[in-house]
N, C-alpha and C. Protein backbone atom coordinates (compact mmCIF):
# COMPACT_ATOMS: atom_id res chain seq x y z
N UNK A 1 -102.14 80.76 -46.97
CA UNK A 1 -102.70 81.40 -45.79
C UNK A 1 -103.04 82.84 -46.15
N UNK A 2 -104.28 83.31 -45.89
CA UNK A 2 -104.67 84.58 -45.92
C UNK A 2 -104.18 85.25 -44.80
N UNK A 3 -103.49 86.76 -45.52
CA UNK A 3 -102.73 87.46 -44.56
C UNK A 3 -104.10 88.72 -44.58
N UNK A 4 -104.22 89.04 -43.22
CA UNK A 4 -105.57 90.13 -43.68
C UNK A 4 -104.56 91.15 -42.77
N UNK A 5 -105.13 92.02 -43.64
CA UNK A 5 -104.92 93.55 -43.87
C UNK A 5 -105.94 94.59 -43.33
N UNK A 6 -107.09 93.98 -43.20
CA UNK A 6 -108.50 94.91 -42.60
C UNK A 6 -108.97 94.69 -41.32
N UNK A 7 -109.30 95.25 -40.92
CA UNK A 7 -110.20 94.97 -39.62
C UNK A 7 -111.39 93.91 -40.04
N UNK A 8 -111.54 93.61 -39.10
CA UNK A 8 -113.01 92.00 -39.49
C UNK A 8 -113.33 91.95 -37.78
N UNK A 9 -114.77 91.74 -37.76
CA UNK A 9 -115.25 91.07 -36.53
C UNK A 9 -115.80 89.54 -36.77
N UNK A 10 -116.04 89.15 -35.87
CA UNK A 10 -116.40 87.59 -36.17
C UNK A 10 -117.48 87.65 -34.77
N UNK A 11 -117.96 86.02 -34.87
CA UNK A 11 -119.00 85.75 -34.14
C UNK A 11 -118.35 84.46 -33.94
N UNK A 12 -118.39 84.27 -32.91
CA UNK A 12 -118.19 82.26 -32.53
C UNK A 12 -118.58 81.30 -33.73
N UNK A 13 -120.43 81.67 -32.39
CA UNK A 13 -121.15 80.93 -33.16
C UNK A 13 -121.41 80.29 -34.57
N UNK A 14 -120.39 81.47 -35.70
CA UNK A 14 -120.81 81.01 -36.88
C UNK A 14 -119.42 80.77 -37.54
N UNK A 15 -118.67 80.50 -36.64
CA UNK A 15 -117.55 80.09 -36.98
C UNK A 15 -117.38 78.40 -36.57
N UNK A 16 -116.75 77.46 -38.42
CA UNK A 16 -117.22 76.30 -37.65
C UNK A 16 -116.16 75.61 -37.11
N UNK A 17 -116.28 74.86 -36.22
CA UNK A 17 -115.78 73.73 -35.03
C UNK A 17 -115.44 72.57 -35.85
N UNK A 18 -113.85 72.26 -35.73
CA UNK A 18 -112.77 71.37 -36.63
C UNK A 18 -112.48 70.52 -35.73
N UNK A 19 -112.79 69.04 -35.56
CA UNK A 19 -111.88 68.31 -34.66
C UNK A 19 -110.69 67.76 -34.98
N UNK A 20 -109.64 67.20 -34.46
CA UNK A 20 -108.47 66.43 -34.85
C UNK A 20 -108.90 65.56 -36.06
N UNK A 21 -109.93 64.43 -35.80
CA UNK A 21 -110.56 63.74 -36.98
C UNK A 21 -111.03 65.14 -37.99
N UNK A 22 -111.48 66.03 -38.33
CA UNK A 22 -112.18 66.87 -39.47
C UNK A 22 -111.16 67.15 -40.00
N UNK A 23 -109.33 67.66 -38.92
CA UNK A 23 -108.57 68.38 -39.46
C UNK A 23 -107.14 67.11 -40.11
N UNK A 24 -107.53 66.18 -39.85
CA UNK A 24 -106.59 65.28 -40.26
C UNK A 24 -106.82 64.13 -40.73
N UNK A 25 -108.07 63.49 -40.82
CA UNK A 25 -108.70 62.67 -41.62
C UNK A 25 -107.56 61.14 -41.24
N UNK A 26 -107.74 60.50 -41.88
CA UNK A 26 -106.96 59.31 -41.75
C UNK A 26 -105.84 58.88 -42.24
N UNK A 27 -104.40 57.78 -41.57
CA UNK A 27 -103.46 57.91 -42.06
C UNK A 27 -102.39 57.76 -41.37
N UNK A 28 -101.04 58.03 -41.48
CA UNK A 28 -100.28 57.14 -40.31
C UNK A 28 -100.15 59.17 -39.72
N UNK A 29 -99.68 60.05 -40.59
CA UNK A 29 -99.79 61.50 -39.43
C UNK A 29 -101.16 61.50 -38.83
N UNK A 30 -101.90 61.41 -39.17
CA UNK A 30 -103.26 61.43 -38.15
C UNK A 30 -103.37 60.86 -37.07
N UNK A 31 -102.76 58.96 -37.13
CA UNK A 31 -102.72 58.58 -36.36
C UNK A 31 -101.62 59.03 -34.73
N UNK A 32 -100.56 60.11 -35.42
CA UNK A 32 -99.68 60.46 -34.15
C UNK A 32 -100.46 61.92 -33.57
N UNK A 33 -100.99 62.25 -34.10
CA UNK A 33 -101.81 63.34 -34.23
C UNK A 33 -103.18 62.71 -32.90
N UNK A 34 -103.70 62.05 -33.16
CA UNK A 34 -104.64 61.22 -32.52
C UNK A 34 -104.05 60.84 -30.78
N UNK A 35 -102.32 60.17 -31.29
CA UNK A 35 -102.24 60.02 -29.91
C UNK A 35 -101.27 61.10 -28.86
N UNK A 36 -101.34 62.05 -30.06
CA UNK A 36 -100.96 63.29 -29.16
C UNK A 36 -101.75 64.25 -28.14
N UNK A 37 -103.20 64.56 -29.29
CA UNK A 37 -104.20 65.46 -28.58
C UNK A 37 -105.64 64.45 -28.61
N UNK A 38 -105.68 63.73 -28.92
CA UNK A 38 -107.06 62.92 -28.81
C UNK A 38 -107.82 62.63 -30.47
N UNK A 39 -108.96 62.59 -30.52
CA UNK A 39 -109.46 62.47 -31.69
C UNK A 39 -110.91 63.80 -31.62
N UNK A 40 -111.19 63.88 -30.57
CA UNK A 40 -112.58 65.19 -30.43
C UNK A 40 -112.18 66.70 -29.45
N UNK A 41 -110.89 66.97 -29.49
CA UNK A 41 -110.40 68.20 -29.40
C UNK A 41 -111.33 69.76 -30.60
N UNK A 42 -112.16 70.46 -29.89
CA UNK A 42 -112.84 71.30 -31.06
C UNK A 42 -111.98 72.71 -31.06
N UNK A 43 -111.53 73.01 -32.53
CA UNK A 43 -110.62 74.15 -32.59
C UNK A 43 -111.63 74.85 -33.25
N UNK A 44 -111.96 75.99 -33.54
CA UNK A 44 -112.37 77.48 -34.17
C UNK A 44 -111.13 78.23 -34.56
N UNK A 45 -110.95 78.60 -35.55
CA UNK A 45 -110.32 79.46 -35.84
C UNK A 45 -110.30 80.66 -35.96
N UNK A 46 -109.99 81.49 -35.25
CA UNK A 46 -110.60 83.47 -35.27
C UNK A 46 -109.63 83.73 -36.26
N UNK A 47 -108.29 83.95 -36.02
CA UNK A 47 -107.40 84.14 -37.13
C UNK A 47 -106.27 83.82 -37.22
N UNK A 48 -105.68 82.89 -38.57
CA UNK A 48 -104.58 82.40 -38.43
C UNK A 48 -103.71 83.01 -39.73
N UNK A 49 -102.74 84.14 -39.13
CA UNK A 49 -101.09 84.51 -39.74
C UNK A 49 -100.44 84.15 -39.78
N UNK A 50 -99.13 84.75 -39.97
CA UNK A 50 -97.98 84.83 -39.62
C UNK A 50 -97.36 85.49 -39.18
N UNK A 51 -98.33 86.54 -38.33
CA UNK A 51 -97.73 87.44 -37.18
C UNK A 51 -98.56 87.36 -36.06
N UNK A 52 -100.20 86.91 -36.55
CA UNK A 52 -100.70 86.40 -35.26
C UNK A 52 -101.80 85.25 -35.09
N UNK A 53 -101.72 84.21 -34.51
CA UNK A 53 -103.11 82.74 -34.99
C UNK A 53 -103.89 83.17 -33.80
N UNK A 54 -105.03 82.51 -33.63
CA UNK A 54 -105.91 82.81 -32.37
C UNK A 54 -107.20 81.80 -32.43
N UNK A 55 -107.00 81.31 -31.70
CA UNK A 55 -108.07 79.89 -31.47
C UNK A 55 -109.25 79.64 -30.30
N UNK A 56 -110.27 79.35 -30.77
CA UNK A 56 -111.40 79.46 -29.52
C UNK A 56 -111.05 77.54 -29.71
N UNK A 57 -111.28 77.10 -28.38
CA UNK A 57 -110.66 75.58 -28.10
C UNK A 57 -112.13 74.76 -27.17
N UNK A 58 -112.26 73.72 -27.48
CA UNK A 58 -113.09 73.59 -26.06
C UNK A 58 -112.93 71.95 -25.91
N UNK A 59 -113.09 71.29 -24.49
CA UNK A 59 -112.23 69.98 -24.66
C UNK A 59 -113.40 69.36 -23.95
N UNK A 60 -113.24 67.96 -24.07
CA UNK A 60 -114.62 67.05 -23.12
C UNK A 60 -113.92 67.06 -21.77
N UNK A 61 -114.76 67.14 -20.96
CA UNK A 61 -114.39 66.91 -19.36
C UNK A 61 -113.27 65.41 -19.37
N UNK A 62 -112.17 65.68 -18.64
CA UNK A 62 -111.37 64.29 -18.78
C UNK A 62 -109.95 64.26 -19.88
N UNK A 63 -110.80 64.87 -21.08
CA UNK A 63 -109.67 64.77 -22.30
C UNK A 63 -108.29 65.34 -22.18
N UNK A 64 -107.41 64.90 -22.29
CA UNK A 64 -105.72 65.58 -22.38
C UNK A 64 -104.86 65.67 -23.90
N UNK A 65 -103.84 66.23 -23.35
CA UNK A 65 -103.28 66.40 -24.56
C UNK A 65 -101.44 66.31 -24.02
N UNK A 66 -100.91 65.40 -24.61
CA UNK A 66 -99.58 64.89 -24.30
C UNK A 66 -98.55 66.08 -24.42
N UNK A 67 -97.41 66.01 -23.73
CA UNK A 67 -96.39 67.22 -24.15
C UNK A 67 -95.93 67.49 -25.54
N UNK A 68 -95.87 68.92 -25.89
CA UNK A 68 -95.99 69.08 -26.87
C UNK A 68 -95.80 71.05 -27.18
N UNK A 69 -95.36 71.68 -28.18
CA UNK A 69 -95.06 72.80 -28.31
C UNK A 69 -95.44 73.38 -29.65
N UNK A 70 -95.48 74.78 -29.46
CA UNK A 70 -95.70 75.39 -30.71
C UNK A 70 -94.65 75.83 -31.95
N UNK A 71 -94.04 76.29 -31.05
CA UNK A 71 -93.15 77.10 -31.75
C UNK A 71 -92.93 78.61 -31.62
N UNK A 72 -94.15 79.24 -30.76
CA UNK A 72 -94.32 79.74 -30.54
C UNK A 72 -94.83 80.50 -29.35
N UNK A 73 -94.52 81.71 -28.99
CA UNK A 73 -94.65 82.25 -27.55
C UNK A 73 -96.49 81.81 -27.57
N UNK A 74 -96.81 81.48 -26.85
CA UNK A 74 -98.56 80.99 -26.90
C UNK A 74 -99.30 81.30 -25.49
N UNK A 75 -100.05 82.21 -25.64
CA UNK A 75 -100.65 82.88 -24.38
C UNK A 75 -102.35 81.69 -24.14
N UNK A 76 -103.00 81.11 -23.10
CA UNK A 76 -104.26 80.27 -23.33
C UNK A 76 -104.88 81.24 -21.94
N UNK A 77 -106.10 81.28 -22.64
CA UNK A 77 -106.92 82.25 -21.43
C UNK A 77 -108.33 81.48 -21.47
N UNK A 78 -108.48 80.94 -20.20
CA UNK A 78 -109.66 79.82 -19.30
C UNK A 78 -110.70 80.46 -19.77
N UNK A 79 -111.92 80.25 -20.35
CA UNK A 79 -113.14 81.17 -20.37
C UNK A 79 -114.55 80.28 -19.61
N UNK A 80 -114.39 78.50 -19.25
CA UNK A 80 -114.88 78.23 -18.93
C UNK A 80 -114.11 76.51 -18.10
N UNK A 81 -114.92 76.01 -17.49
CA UNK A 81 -113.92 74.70 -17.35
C UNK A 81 -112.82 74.53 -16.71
N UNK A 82 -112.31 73.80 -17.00
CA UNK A 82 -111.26 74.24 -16.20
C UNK A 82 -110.10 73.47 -17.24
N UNK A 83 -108.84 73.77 -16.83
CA UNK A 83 -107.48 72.81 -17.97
C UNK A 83 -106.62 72.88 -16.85
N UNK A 84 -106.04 71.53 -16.31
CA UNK A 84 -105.06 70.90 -15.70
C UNK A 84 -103.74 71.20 -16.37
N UNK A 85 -102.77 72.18 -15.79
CA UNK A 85 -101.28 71.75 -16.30
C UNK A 85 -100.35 71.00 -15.05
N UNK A 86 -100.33 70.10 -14.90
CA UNK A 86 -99.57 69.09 -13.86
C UNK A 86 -100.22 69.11 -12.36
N UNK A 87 -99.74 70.29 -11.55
CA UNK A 87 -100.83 70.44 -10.56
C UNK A 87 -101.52 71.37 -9.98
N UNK A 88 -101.17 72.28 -11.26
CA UNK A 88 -101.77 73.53 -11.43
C UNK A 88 -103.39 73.42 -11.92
N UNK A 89 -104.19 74.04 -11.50
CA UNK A 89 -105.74 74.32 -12.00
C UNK A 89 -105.38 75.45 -12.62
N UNK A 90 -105.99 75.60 -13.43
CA UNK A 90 -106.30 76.93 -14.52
C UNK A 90 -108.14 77.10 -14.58
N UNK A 91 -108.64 78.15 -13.87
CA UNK A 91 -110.17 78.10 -14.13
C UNK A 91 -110.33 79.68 -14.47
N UNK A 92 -111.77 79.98 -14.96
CA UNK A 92 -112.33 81.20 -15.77
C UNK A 92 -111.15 81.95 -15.27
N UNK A 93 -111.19 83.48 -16.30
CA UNK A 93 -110.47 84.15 -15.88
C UNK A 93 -108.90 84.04 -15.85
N UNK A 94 -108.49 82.67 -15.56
CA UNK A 94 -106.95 82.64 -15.56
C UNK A 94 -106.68 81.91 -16.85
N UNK A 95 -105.07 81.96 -17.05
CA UNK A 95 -104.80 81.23 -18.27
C UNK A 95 -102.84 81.06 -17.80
N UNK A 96 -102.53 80.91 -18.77
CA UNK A 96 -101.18 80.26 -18.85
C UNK A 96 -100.24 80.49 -20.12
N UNK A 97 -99.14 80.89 -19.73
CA UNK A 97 -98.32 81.81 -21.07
C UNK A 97 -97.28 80.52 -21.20
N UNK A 98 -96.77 80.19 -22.49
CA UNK A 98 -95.70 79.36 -22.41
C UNK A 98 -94.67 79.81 -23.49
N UNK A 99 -93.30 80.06 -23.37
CA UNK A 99 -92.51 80.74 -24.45
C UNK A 99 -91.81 79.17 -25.23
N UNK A 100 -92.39 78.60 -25.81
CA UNK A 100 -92.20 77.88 -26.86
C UNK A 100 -91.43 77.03 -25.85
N UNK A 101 -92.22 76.21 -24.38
CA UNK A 101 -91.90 75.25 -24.12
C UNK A 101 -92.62 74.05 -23.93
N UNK A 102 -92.26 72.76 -24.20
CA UNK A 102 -93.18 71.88 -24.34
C UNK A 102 -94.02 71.57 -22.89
N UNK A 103 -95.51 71.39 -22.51
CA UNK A 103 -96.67 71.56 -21.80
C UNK A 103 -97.68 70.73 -22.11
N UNK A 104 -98.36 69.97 -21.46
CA UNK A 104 -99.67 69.09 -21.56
C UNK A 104 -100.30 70.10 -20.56
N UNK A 105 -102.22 69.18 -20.75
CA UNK A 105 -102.95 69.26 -19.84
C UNK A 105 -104.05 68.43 -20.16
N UNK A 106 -104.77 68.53 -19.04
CA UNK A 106 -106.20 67.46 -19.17
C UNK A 106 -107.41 68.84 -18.46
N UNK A 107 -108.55 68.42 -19.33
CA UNK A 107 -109.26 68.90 -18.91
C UNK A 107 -110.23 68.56 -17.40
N UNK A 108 -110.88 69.68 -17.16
CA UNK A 108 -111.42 69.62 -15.43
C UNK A 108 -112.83 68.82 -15.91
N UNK A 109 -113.47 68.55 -15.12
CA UNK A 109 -114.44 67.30 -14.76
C UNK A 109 -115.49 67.99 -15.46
N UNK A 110 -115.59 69.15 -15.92
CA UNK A 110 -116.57 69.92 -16.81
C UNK A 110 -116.52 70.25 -18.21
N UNK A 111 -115.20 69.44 -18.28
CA UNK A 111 -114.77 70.25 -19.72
C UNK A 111 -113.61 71.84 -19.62
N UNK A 112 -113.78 72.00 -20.80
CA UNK A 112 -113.04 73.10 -20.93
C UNK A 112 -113.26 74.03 -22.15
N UNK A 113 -113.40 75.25 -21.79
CA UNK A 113 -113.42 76.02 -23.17
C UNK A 113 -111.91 77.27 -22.83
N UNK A 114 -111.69 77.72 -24.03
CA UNK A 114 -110.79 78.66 -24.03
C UNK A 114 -109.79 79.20 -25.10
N UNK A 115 -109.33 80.52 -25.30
CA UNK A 115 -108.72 81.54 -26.45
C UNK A 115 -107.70 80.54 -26.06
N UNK A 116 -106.74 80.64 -27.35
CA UNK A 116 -105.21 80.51 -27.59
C UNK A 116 -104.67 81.32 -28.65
N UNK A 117 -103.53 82.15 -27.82
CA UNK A 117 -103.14 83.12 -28.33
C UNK A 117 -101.95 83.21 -29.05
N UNK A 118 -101.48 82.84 -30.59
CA UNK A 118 -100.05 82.48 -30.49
C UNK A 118 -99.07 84.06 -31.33
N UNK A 119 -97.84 84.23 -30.79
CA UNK A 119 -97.17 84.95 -31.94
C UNK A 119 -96.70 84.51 -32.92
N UNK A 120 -97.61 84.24 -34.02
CA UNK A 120 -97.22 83.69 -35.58
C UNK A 120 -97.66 82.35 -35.60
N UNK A 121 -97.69 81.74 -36.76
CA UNK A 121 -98.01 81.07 -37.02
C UNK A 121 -97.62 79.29 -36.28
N UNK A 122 -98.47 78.77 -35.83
CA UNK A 122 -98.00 77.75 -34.96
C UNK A 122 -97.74 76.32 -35.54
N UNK A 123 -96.52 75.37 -35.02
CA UNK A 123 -96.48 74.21 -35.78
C UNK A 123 -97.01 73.36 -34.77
N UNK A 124 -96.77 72.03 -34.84
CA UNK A 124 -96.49 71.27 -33.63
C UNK A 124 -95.28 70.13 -33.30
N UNK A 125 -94.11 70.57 -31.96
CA UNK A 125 -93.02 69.81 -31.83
C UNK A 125 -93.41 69.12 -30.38
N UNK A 126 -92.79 67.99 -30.70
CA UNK A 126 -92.59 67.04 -29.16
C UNK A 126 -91.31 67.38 -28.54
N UNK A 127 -90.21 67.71 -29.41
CA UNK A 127 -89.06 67.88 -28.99
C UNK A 127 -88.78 69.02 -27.97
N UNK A 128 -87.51 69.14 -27.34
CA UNK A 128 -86.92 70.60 -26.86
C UNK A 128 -87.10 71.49 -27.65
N UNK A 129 -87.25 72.66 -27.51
CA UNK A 129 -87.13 73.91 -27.97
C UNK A 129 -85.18 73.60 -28.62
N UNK A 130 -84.75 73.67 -27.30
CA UNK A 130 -83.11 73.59 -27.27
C UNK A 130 -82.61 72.20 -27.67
N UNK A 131 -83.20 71.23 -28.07
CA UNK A 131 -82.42 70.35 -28.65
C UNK A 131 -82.06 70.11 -29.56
């Protein structure tokens, strides 16, 4: 993992779009991978440390993603769409902080785009934090 040291700007646009299939290819982890977050989940990567990752996300109208955690304190800020957490709406403008507890959601009838903000580098657990 590249640890950067400099300032850098980026552009979206020319940053490219990884799905679950691009980032995990085939296999029995892919396959839990698949039935965790889907198979066409699109991640961007702005920048990923180990003091800070940061992800532009965007989901098909409908798509979910099963409970599940980082590891990390993980801030998600709505930029379009909307993302379902149980019976909470999350739309533009709002977002949702979680301190390394496990959380689903499904996306709103439009889709979804949106930042994810994590402190350090993120894994992925199904388990308790505390178990």
């Amino acid at each position: 993992m590249e640890e950067h040291s400099q300032p850098f700007f980026y552009d979206l646009a020319d940053l490219p779009g990884q799905t679950i299939v691009d980032l995990m290819g085939e296999g029995e982890q892919a396959e839990q991978m698949y039935e965790l977050f889907g198979r066409d989940l699109v991640t961007k990567t702005i920048l990923h440390s180990t003091k800070l990752s940061v992800y532009h996300e965007r989901a098909k109208p409908g798509e979910r993603v099963k409970p599940h955690r980082h590891g990390t304190h993980q801030l998600t800020h709505v930029l379009s769409g909307e993302l379902v957490f149980g019976a909470r709406r999350v739309g533009p403008g709002m977002g949702y902080f979680s301190p390394d507890k496990l959380y689903s959601w499904r996306a709103g009838d439009e889709g979804a785009e949106w930042i994810e903000i994590h402190a350090g580098e993120p894994g992925i657990f199904v388990d308790r934090p505390d178990a």
